[in-house]
PDB file of N, CA and C in Angstrom:
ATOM      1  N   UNK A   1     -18.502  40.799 -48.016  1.00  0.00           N
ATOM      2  CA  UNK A   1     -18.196  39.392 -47.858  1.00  0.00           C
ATOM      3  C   UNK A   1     -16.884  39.042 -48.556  1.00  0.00           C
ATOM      4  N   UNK A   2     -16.251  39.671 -49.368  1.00  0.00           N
ATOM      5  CA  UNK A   2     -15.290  39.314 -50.309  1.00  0.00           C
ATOM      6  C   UNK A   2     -14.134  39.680 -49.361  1.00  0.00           C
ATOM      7  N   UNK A   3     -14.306  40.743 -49.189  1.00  0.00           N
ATOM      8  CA  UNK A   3     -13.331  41.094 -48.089  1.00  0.00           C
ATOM      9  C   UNK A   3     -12.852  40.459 -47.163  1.00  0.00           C
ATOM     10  N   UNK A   4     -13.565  39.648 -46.194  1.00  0.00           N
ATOM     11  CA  UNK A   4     -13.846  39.242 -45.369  1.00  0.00           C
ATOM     12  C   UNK A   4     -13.065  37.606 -45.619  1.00  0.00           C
ATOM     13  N   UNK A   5     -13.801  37.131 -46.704  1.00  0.00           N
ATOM     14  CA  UNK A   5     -13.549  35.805 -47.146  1.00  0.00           C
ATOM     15  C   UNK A   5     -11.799  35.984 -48.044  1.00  0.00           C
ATOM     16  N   UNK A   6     -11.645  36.900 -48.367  1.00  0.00           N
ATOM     17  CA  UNK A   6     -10.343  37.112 -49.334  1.00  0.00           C
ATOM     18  C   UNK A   6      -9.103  37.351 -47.916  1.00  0.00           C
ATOM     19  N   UNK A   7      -9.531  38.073 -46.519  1.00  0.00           N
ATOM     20  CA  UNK A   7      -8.590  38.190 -45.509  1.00  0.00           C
ATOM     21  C   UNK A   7      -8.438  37.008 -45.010  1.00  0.00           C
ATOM     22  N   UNK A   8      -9.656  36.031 -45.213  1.00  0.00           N
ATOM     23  CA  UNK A   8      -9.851  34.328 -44.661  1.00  0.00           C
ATOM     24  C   UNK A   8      -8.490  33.482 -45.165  1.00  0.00           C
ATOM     25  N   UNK A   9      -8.773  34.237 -46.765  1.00  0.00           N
ATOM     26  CA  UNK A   9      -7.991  32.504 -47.339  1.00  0.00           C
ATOM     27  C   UNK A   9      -6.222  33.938 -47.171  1.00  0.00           C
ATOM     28  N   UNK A  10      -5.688  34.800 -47.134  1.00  0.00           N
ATOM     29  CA  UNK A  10      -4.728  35.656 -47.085  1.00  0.00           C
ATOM     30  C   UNK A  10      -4.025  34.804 -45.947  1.00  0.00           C
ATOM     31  N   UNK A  11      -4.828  34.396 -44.561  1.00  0.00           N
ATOM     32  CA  UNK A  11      -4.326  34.309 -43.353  1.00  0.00           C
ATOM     33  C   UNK A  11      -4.154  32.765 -43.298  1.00  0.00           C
ATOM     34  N   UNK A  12      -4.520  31.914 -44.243  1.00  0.00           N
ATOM     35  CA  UNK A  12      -3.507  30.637 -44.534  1.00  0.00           C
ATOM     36  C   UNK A  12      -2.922  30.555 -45.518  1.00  0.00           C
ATOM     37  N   UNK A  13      -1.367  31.122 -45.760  1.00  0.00           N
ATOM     38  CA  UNK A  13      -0.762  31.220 -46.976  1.00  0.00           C
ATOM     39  C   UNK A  13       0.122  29.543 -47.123  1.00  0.00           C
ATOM     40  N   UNK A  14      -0.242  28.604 -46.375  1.00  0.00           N
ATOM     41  CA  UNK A  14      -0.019  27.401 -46.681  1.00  0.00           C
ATOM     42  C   UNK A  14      -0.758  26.648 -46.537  1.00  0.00           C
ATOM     43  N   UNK A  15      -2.115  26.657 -47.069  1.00  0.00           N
ATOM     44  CA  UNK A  15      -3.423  26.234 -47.494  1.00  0.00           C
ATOM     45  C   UNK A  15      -4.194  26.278 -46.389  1.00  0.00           C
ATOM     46  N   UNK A  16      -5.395  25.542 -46.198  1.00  0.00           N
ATOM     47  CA  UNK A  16      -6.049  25.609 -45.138  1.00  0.00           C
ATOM     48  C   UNK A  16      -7.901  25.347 -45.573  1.00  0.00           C
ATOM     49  N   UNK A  17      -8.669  25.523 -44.785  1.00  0.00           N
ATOM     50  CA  UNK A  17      -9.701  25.219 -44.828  1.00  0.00           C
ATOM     51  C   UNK A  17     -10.790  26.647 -44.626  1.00  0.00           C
ATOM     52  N   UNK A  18     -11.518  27.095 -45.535  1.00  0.00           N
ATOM     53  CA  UNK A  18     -12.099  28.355 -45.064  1.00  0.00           C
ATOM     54  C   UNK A  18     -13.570  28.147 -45.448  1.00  0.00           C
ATOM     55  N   UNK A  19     -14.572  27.974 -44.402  1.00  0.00           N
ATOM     56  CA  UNK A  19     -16.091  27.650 -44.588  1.00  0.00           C
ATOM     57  C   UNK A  19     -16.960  28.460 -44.994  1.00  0.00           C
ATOM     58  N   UNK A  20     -17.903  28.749 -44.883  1.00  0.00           N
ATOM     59  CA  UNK A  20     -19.054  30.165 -44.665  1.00  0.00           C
ATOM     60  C   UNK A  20     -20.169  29.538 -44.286  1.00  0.00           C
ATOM     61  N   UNK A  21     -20.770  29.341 -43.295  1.00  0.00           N
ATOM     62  CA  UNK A  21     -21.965  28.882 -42.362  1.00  0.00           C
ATOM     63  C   UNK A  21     -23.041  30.414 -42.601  1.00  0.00           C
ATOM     64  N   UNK A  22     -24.325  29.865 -42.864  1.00  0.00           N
ATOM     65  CA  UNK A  22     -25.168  30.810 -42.835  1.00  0.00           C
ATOM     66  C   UNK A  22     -26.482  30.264 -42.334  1.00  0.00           C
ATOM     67  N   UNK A  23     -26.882  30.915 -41.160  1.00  0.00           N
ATOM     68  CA  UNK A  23     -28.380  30.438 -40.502  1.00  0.00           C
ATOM     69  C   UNK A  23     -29.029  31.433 -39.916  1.00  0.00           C
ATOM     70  N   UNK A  24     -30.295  31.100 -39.550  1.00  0.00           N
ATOM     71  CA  UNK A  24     -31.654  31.870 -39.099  1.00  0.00           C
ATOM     72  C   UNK A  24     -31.418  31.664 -37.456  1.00  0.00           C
ATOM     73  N   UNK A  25     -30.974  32.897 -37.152  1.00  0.00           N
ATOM     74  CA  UNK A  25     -30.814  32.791 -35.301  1.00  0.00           C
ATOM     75  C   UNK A  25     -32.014  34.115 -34.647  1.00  0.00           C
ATOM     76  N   UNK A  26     -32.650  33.650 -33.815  1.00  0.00           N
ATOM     77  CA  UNK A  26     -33.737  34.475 -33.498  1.00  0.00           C
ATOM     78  C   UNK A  26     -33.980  35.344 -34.534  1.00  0.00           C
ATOM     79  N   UNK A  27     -34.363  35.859 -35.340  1.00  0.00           N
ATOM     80  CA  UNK A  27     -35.147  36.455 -36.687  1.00  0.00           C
ATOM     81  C   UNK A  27     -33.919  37.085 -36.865  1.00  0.00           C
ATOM     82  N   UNK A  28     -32.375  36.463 -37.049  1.00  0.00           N
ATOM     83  CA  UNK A  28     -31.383  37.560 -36.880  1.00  0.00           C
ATOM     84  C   UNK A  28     -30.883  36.771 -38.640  1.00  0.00           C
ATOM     85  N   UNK A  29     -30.257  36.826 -39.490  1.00  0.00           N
ATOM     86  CA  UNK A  29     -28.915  36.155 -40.581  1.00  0.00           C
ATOM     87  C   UNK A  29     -27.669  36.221 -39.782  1.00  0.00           C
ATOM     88  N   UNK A  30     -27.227  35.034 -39.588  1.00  0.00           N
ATOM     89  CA  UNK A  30     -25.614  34.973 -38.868  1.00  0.00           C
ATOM     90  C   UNK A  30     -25.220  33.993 -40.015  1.00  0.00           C
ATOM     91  N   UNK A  31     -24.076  34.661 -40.125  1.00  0.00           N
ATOM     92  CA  UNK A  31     -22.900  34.045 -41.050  1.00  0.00           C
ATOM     93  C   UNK A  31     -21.762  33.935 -40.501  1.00  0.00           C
ATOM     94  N   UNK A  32     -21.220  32.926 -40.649  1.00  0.00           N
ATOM     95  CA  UNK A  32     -19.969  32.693 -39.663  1.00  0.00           C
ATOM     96  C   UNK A  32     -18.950  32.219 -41.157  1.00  0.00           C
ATOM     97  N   UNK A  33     -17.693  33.284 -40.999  1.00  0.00           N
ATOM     98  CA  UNK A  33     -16.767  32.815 -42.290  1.00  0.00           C
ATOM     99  C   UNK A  33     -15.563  32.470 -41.349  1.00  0.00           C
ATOM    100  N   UNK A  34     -15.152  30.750 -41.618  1.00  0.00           N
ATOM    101  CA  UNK A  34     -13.763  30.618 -40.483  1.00  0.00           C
ATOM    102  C   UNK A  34     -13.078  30.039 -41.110  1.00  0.00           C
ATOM    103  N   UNK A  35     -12.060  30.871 -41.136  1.00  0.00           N
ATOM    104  CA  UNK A  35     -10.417  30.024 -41.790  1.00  0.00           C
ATOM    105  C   UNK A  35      -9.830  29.079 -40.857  1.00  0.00           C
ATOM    106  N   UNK A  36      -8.778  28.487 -41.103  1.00  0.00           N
ATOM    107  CA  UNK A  36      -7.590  27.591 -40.641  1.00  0.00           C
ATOM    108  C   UNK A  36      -6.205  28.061 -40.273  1.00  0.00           C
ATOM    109  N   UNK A  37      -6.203  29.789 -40.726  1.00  0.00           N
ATOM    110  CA  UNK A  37      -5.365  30.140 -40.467  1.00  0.00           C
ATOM    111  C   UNK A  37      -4.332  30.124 -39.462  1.00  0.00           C
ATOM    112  N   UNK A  38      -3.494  31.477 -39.384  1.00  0.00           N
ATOM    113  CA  UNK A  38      -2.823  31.560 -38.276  1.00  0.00           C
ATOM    114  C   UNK A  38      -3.324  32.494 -37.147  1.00  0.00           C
ATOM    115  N   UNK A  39      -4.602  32.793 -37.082  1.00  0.00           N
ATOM    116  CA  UNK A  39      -4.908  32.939 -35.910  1.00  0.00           C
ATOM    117  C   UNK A  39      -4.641  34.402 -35.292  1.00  0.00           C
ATOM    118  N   UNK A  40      -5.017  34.894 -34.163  1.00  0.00           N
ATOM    119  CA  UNK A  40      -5.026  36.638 -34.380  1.00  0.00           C
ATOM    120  C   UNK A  40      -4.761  36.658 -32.348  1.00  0.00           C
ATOM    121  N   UNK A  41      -4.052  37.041 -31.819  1.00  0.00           N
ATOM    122  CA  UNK A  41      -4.242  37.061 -30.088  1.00  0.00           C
ATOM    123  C   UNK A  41      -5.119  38.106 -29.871  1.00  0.00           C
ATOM    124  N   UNK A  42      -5.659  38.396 -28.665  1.00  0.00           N
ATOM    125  CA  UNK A  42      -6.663  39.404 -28.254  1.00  0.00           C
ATOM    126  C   UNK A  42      -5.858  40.554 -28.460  1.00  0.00           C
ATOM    127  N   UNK A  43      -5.099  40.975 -28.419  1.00  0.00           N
ATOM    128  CA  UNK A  43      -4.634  42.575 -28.450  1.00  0.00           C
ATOM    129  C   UNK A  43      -5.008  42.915 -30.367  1.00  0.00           C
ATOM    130  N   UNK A  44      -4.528  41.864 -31.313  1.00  0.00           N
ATOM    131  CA  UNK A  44      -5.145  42.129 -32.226  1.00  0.00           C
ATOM    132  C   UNK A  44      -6.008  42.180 -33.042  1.00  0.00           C
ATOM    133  N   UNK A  45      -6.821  41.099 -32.335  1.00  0.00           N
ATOM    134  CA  UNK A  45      -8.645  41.163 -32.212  1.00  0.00           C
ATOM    135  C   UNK A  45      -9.362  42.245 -31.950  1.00  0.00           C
ATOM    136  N   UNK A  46      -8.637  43.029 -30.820  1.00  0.00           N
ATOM    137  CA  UNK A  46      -9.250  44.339 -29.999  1.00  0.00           C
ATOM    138  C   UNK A  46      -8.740  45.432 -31.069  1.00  0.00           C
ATOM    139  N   UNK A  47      -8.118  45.212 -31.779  1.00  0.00           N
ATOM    140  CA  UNK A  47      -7.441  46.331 -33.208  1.00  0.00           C
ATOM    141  C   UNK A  47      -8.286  46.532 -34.165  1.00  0.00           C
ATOM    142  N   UNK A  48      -9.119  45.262 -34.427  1.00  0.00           N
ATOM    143  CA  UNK A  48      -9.576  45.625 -35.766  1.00  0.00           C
ATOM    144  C   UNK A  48     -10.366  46.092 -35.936  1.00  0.00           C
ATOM    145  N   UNK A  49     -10.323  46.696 -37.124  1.00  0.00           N
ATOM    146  CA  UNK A  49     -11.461  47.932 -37.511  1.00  0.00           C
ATOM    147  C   UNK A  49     -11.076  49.054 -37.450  1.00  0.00           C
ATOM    148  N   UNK A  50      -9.676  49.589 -36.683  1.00  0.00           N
ATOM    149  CA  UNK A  50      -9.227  50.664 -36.527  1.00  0.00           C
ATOM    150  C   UNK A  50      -8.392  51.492 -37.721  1.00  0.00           C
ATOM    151  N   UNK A  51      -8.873  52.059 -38.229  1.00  0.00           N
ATOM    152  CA  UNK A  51      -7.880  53.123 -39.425  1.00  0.00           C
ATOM    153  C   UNK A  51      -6.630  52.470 -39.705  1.00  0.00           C
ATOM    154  N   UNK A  52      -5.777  51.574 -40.807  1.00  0.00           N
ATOM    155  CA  UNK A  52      -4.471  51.912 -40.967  1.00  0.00           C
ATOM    156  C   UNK A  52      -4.003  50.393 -39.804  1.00  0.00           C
ATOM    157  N   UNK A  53      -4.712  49.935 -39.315  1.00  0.00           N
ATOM    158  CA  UNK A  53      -4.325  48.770 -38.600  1.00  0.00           C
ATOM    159  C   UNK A  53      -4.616  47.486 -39.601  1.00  0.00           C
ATOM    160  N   UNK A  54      -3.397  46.231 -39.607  1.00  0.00           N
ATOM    161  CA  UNK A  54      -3.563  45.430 -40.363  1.00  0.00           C
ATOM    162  C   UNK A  54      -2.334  44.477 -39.694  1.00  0.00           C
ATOM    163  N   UNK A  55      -3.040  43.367 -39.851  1.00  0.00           N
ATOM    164  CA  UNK A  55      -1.405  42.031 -39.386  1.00  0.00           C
ATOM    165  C   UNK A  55      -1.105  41.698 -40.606  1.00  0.00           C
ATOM    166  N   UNK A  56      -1.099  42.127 -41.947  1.00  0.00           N
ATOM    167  CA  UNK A  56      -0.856  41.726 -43.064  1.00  0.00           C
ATOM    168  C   UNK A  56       0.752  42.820 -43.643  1.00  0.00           C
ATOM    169  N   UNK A  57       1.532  41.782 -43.903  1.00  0.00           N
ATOM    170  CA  UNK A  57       2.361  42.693 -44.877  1.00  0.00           C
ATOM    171  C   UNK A  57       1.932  43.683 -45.878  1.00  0.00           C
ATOM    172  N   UNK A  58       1.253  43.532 -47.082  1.00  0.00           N
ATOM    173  CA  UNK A  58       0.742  44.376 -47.761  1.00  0.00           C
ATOM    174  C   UNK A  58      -0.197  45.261 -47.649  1.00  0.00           C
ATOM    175  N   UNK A  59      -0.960  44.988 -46.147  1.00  0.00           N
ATOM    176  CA  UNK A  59      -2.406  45.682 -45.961  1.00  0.00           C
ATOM    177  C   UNK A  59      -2.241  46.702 -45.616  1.00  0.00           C
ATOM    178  N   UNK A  60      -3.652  47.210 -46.198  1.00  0.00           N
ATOM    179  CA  UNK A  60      -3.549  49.023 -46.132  1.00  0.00           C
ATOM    180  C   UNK A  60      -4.427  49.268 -44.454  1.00  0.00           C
ATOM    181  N   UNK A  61      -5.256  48.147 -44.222  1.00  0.00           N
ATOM    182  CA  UNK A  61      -5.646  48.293 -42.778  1.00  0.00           C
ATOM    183  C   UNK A  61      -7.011  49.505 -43.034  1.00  0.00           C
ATOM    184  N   UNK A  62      -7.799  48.991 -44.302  1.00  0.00           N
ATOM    185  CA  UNK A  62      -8.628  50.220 -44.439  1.00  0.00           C
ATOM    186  C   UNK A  62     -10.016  49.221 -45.144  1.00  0.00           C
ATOM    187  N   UNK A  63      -9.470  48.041 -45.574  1.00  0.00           N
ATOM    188  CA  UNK A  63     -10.964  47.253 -45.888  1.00  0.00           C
ATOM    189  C   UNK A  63     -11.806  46.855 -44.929  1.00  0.00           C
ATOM    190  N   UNK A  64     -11.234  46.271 -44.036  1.00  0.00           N
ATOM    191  CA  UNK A  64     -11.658  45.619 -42.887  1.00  0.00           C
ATOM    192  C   UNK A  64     -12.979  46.767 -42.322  1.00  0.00           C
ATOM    193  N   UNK A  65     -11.906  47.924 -42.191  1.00  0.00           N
ATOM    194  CA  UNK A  65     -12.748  49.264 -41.444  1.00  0.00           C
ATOM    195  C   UNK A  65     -14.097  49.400 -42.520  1.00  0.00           C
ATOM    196  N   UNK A  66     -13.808  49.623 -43.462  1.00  0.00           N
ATOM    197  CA  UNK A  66     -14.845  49.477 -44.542  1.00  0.00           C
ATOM    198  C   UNK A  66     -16.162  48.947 -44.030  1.00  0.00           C
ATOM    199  N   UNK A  67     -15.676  47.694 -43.981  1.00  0.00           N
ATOM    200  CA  UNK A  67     -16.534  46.441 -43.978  1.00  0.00           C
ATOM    201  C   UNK A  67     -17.393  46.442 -42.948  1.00  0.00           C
ATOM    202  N   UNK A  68     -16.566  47.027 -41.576  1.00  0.00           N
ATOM    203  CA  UNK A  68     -17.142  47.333 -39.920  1.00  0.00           C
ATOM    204  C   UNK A  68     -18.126  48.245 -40.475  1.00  0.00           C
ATOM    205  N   UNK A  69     -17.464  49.499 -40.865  1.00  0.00           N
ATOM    206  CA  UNK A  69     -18.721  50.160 -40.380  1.00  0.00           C
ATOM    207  C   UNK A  69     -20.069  50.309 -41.746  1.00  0.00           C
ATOM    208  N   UNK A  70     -19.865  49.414 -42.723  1.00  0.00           N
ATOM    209  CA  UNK A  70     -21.145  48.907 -43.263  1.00  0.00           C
ATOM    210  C   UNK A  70     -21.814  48.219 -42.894  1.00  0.00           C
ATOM    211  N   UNK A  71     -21.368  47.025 -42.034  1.00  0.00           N
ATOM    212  CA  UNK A  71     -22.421  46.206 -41.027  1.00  0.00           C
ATOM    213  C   UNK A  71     -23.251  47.154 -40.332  1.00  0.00           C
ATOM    214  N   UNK A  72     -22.321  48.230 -39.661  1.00  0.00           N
ATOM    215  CA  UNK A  72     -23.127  49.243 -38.139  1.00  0.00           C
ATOM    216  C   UNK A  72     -24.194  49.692 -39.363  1.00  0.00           C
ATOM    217  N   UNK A  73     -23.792  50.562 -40.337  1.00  0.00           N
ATOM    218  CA  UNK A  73     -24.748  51.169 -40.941  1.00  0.00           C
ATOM    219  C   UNK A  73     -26.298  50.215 -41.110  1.00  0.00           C
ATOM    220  N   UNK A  74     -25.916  48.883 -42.012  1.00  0.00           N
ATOM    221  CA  UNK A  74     -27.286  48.095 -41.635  1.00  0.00           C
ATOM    222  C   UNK A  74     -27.791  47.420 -40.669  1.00  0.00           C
ATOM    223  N   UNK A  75     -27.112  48.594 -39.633  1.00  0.00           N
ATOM    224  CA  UNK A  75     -27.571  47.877 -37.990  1.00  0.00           C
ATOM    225  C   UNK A  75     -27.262  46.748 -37.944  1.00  0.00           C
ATOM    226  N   UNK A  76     -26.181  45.708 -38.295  1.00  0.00           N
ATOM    227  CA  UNK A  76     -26.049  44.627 -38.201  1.00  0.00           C
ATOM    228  C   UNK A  76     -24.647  44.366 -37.260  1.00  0.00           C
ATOM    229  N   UNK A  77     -24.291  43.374 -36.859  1.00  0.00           N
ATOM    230  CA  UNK A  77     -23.069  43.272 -35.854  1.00  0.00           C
ATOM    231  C   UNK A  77     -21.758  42.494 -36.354  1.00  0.00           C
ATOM    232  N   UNK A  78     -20.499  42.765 -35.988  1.00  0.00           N
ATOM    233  CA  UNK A  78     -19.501  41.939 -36.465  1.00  0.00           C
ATOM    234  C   UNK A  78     -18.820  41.531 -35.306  1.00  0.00           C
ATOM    235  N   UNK A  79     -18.563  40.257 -35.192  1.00  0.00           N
ATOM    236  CA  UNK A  79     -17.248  39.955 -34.154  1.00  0.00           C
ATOM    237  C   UNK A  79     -16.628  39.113 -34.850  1.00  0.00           C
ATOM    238  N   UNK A  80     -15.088  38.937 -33.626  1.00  0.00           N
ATOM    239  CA  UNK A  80     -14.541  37.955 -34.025  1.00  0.00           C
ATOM    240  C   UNK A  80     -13.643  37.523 -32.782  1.00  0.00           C
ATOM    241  N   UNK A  81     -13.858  36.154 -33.648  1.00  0.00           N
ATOM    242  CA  UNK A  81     -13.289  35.053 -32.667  1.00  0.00           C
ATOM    243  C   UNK A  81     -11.920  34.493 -33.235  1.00  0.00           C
ATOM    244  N   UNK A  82     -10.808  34.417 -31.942  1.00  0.00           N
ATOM    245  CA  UNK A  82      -9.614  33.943 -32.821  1.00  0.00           C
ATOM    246  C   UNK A  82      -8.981  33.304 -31.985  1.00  0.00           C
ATOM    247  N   UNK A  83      -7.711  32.169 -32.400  1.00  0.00           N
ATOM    248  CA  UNK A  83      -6.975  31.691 -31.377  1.00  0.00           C
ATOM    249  C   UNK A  83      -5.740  31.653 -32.060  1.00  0.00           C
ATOM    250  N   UNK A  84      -4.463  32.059 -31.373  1.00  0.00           N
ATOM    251  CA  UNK A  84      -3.271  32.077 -32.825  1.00  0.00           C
ATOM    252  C   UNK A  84      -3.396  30.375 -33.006  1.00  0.00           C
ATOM    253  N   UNK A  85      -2.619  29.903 -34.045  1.00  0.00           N
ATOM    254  CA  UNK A  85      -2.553  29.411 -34.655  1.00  0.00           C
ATOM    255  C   UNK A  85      -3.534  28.097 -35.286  1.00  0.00           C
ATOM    256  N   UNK A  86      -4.556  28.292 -34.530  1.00  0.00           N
ATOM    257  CA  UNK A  86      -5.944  27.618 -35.248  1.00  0.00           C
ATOM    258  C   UNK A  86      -7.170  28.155 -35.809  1.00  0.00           C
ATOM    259  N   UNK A  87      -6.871  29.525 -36.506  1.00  0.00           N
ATOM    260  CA  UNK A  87      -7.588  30.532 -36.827  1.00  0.00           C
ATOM    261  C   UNK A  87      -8.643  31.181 -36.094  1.00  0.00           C
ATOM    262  N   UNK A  88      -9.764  32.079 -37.365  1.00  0.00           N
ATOM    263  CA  UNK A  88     -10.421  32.773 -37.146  1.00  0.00           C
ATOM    264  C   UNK A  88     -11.770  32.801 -37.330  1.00  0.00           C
ATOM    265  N   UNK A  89     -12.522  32.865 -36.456  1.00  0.00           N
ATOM    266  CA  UNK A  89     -14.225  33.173 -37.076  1.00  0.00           C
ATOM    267  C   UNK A  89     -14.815  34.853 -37.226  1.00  0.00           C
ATOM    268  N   UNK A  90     -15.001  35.039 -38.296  1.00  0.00           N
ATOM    269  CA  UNK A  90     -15.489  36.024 -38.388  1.00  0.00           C
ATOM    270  C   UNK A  90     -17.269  36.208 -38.049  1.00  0.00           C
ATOM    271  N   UNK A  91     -18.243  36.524 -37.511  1.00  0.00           N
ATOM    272  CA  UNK A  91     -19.414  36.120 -37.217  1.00  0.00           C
ATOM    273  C   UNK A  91     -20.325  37.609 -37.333  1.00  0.00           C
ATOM    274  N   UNK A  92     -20.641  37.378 -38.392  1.00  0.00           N
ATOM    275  CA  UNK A  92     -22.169  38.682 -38.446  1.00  0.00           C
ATOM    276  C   UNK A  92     -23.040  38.336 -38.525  1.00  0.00           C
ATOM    277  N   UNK A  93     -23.872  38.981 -37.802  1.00  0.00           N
ATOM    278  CA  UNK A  93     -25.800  39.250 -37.543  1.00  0.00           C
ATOM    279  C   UNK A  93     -26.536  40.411 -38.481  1.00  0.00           C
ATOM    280  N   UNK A  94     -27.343  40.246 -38.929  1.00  0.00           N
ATOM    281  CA  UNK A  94     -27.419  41.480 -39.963  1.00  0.00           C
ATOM    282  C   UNK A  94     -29.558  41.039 -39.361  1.00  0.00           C
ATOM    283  N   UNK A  95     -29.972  42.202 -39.739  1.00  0.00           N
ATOM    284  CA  UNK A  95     -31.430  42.020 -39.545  1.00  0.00           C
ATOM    285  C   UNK A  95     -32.117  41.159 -40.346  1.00  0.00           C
ATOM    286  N   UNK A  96     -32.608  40.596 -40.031  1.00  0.00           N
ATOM    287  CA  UNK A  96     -33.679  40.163 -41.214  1.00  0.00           C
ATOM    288  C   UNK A  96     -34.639  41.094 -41.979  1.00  0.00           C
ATOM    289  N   UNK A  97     -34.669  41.000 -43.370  1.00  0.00           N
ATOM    290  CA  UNK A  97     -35.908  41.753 -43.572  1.00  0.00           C
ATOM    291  C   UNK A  97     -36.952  41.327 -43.625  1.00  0.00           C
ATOM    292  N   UNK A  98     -38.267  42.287 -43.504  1.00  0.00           N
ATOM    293  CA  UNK A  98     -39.546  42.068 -43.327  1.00  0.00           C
ATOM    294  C   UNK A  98     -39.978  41.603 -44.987  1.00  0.00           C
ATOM    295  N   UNK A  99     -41.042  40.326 -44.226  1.00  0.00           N
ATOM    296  CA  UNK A  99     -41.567  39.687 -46.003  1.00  0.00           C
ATOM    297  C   UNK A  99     -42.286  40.554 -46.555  1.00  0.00           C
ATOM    298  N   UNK A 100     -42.652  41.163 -47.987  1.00  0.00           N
ATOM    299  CA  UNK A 100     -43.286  42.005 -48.357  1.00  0.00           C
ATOM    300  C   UNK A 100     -45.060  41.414 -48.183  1.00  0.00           C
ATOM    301  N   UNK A 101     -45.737  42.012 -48.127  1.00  0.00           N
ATOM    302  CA  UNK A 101     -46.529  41.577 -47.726  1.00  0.00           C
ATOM    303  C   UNK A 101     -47.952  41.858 -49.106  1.00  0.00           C
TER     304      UNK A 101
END
């Protein structure tokens, strides 16, 4: 999540608004983290997650990937939604766990 939320507030470097929505969608946790940023076009939407890929000056293009494939590992899902210049939603589903019983 830090990751995630730290690339949020990175991608409005002249302030902006960055939320974190969290709710119960069919027995699923969806969290939706959306900046104000500047926004990402589909060719670099369709990038991320890939090794060494980053729209950031300083980025190593290796957290993000991180981050992907720890969701897959807890079977959980990541997308994202973007429009240039009215930012980004980042949106994961992660399982719910079972109540102990």
């Amino acid at each position: 999540m830090l990751n995630i939320i730290k690339n949020g507030i990175e991608a409005m470097p002249e302030g902006g608004k960055l939320t974190v929505q969290t709710e119960l969608v069919r027995n699923k946790i969806q969290i939706l983290v959306r900046d104000t940023g500047c926004g990402m076009n589909r060719s670099q939407v369709k990038r991320l997650g890939l090794p060494y890929y980053t729209t950031k000056e300083r980025g190593t293009g290796l957290g993000l990937m991180v981050v992907m494939n720890m969701v897959k590992e807890m079977n959980g899902k990541i997308f994202f939604h973007s429009k240039l210049n009215q930012g980004t939603i980042c949106e994961l589903q992660l399982e719910r766990a079972a109540a102990p019983e």
